[in-house]
PDB file of N, CA and C in Angstrom:
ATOM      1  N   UNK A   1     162.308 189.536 201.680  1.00  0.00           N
ATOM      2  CA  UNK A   1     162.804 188.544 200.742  1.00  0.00           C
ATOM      3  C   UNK A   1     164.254 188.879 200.388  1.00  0.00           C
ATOM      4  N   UNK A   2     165.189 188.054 200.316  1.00  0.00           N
ATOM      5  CA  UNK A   2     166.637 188.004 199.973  1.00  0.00           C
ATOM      6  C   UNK A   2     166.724 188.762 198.540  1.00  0.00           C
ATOM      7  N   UNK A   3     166.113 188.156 197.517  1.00  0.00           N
ATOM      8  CA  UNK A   3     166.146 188.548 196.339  1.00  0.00           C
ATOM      9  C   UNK A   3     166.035 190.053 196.441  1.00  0.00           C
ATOM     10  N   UNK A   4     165.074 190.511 196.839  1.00  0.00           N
ATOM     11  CA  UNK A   4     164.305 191.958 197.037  1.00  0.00           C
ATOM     12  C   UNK A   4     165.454 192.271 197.714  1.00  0.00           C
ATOM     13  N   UNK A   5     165.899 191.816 198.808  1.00  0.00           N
ATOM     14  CA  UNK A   5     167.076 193.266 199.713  1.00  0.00           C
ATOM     15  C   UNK A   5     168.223 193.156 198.703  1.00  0.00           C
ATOM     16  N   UNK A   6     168.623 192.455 197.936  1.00  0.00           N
ATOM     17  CA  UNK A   6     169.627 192.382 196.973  1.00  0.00           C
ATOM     18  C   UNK A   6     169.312 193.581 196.020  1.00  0.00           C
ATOM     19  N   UNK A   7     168.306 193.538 195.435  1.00  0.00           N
ATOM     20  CA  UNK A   7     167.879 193.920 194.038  1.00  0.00           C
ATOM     21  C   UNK A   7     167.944 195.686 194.889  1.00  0.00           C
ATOM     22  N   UNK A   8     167.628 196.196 195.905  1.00  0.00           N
ATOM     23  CA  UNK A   8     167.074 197.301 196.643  1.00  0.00           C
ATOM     24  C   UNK A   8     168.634 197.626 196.936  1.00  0.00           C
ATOM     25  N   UNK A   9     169.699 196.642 197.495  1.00  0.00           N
ATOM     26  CA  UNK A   9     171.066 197.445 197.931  1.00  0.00           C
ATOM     27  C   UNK A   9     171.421 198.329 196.312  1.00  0.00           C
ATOM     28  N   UNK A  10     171.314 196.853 195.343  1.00  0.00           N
ATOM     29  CA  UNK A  10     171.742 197.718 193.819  1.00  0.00           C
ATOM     30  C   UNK A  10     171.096 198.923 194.313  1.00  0.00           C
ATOM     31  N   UNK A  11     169.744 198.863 193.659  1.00  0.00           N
ATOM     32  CA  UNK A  11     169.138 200.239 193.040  1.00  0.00           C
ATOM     33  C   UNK A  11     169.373 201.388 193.917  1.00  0.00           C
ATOM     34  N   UNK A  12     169.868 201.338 195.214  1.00  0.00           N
ATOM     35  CA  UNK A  12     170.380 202.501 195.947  1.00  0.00           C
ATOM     36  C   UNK A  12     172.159 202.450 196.069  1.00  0.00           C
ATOM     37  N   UNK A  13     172.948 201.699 195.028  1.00  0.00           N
ATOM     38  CA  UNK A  13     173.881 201.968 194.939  1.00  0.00           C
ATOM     39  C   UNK A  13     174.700 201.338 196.410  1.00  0.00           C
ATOM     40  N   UNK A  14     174.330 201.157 197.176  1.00  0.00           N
ATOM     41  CA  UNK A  14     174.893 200.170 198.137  1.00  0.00           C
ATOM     42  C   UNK A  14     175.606 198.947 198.029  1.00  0.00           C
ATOM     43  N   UNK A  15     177.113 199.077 197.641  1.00  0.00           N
ATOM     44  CA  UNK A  15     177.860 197.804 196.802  1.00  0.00           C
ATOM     45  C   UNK A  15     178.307 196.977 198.005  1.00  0.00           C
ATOM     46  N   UNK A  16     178.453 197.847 199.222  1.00  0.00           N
ATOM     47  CA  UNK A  16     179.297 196.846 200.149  1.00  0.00           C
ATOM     48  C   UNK A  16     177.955 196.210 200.532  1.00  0.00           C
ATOM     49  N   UNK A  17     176.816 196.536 201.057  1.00  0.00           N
ATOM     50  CA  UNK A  17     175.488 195.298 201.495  1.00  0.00           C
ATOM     51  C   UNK A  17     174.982 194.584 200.174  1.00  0.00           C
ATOM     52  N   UNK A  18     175.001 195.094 199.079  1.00  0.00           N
ATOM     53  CA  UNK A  18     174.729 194.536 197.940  1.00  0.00           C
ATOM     54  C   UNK A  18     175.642 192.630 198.299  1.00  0.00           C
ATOM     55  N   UNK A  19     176.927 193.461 198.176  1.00  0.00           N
ATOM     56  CA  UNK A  19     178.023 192.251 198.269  1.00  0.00           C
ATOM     57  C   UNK A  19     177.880 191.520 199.387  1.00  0.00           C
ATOM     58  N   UNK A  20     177.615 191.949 200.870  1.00  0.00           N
ATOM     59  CA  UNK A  20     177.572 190.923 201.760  1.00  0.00           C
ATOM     60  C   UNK A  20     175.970 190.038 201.161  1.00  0.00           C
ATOM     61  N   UNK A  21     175.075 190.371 200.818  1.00  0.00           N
ATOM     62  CA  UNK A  21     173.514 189.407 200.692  1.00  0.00           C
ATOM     63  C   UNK A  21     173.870 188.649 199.655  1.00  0.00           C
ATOM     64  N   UNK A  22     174.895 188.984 198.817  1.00  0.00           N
ATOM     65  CA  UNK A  22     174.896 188.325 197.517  1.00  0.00           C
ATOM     66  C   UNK A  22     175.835 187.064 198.129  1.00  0.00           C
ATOM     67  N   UNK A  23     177.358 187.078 198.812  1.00  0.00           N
ATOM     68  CA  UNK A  23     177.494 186.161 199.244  1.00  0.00           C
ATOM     69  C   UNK A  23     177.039 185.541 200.493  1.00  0.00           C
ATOM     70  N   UNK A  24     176.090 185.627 201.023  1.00  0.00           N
ATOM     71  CA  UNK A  24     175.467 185.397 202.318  1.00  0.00           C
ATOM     72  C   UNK A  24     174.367 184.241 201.573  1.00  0.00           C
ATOM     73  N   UNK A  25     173.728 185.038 200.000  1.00  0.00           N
ATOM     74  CA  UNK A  25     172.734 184.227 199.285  1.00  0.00           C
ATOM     75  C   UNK A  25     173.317 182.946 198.586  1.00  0.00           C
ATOM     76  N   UNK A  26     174.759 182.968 198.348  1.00  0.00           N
ATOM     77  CA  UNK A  26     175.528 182.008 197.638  1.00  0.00           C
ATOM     78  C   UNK A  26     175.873 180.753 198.778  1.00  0.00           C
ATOM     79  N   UNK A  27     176.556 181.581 199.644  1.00  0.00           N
ATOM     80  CA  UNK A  27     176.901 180.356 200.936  1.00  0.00           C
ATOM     81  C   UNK A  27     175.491 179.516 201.180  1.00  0.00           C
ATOM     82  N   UNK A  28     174.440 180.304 201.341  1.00  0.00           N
ATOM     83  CA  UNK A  28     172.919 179.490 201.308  1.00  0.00           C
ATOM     84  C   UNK A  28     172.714 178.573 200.482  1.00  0.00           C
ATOM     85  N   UNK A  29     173.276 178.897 199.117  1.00  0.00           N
ATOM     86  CA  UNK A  29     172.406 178.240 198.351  1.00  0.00           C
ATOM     87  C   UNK A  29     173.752 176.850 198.277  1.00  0.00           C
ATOM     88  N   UNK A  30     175.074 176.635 198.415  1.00  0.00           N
ATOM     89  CA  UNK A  30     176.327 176.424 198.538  1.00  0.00           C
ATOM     90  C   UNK A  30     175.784 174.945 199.614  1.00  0.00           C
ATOM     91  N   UNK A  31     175.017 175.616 200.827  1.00  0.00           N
ATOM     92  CA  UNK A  31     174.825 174.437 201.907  1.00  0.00           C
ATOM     93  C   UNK A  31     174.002 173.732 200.929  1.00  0.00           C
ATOM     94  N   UNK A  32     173.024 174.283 200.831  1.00  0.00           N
ATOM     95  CA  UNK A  32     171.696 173.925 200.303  1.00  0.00           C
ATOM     96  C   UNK A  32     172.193 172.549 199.395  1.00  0.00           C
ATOM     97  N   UNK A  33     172.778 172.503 198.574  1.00  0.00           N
ATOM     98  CA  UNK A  33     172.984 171.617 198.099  1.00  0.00           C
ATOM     99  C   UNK A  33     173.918 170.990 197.974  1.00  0.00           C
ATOM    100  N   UNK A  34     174.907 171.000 199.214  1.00  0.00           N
ATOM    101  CA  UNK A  34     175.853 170.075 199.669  1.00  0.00           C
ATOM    102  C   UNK A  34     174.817 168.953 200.543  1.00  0.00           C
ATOM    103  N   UNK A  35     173.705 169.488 201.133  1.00  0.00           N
ATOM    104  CA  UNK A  35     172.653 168.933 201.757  1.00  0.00           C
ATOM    105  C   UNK A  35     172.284 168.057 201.057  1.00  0.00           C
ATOM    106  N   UNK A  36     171.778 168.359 200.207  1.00  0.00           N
ATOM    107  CA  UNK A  36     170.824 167.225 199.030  1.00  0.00           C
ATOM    108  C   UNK A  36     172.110 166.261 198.967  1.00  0.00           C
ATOM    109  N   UNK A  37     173.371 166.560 198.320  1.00  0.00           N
ATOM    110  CA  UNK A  37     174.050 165.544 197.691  1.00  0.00           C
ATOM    111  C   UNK A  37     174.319 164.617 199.198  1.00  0.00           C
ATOM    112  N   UNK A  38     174.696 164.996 199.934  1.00  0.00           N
ATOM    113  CA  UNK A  38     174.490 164.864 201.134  1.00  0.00           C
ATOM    114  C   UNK A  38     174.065 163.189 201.587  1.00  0.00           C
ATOM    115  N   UNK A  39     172.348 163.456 201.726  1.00  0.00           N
ATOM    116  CA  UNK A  39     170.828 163.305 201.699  1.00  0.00           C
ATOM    117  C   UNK A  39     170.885 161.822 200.450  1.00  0.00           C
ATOM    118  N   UNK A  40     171.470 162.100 198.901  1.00  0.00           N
ATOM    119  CA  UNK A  40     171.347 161.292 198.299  1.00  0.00           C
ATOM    120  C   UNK A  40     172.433 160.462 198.263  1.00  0.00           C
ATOM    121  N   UNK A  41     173.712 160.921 198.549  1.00  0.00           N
ATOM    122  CA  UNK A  41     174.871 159.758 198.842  1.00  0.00           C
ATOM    123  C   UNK A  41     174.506 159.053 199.549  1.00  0.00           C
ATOM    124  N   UNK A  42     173.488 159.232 201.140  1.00  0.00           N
ATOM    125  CA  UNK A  42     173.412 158.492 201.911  1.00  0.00           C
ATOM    126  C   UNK A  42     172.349 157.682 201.423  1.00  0.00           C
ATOM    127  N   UNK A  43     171.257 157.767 200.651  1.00  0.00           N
ATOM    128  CA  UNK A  43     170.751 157.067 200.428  1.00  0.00           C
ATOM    129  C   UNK A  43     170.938 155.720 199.542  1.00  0.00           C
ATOM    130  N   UNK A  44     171.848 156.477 198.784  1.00  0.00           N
ATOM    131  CA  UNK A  44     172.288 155.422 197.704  1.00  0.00           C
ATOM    132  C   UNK A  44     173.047 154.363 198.736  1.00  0.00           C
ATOM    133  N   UNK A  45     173.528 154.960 199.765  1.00  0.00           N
ATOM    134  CA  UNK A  45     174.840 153.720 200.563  1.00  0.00           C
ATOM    135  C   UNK A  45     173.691 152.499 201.161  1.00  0.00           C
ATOM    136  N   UNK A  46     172.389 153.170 201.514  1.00  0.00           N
ATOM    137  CA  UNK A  46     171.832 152.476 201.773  1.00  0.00           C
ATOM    138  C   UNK A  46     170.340 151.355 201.412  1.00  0.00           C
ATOM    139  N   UNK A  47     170.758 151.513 199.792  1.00  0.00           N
ATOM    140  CA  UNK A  47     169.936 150.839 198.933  1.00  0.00           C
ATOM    141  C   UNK A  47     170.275 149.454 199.110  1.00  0.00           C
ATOM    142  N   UNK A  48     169.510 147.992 199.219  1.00  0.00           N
ATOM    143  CA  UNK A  48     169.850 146.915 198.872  1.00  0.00           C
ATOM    144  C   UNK A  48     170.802 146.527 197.516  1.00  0.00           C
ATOM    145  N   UNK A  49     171.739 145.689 197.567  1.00  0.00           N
ATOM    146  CA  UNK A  49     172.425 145.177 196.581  1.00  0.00           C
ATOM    147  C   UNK A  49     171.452 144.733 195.585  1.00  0.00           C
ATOM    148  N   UNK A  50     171.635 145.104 193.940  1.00  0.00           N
ATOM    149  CA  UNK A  50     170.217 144.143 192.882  1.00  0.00           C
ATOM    150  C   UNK A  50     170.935 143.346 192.359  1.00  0.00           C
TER     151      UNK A  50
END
């Protein structure tokens, strides 16, 4: 689990892998919801006029 290898670089003091999972977990989460907005712009373009 991401969370877990994060939480495990801390507790062994490991700042440089700490730092790559932490932004590796951000860029993830970064797509993640460029996706959705994504996903819902397109939907909205393609709603009927009310």
């Amino acid at each position: 689990d991401e969370h877990e290898d994060m939480i495990r670089a801390i507790v062994d003091g490991d700042v440089e892998r700490a730092d790559e999972l932490a932004s590796a977990h951000a860029a993830q989460i970064v797509h993640q919801i460029q996706e959705y907005v994504s996903r819902a712009y397109g939907n909205a373009l393609s709603m009927p006029r009310l």
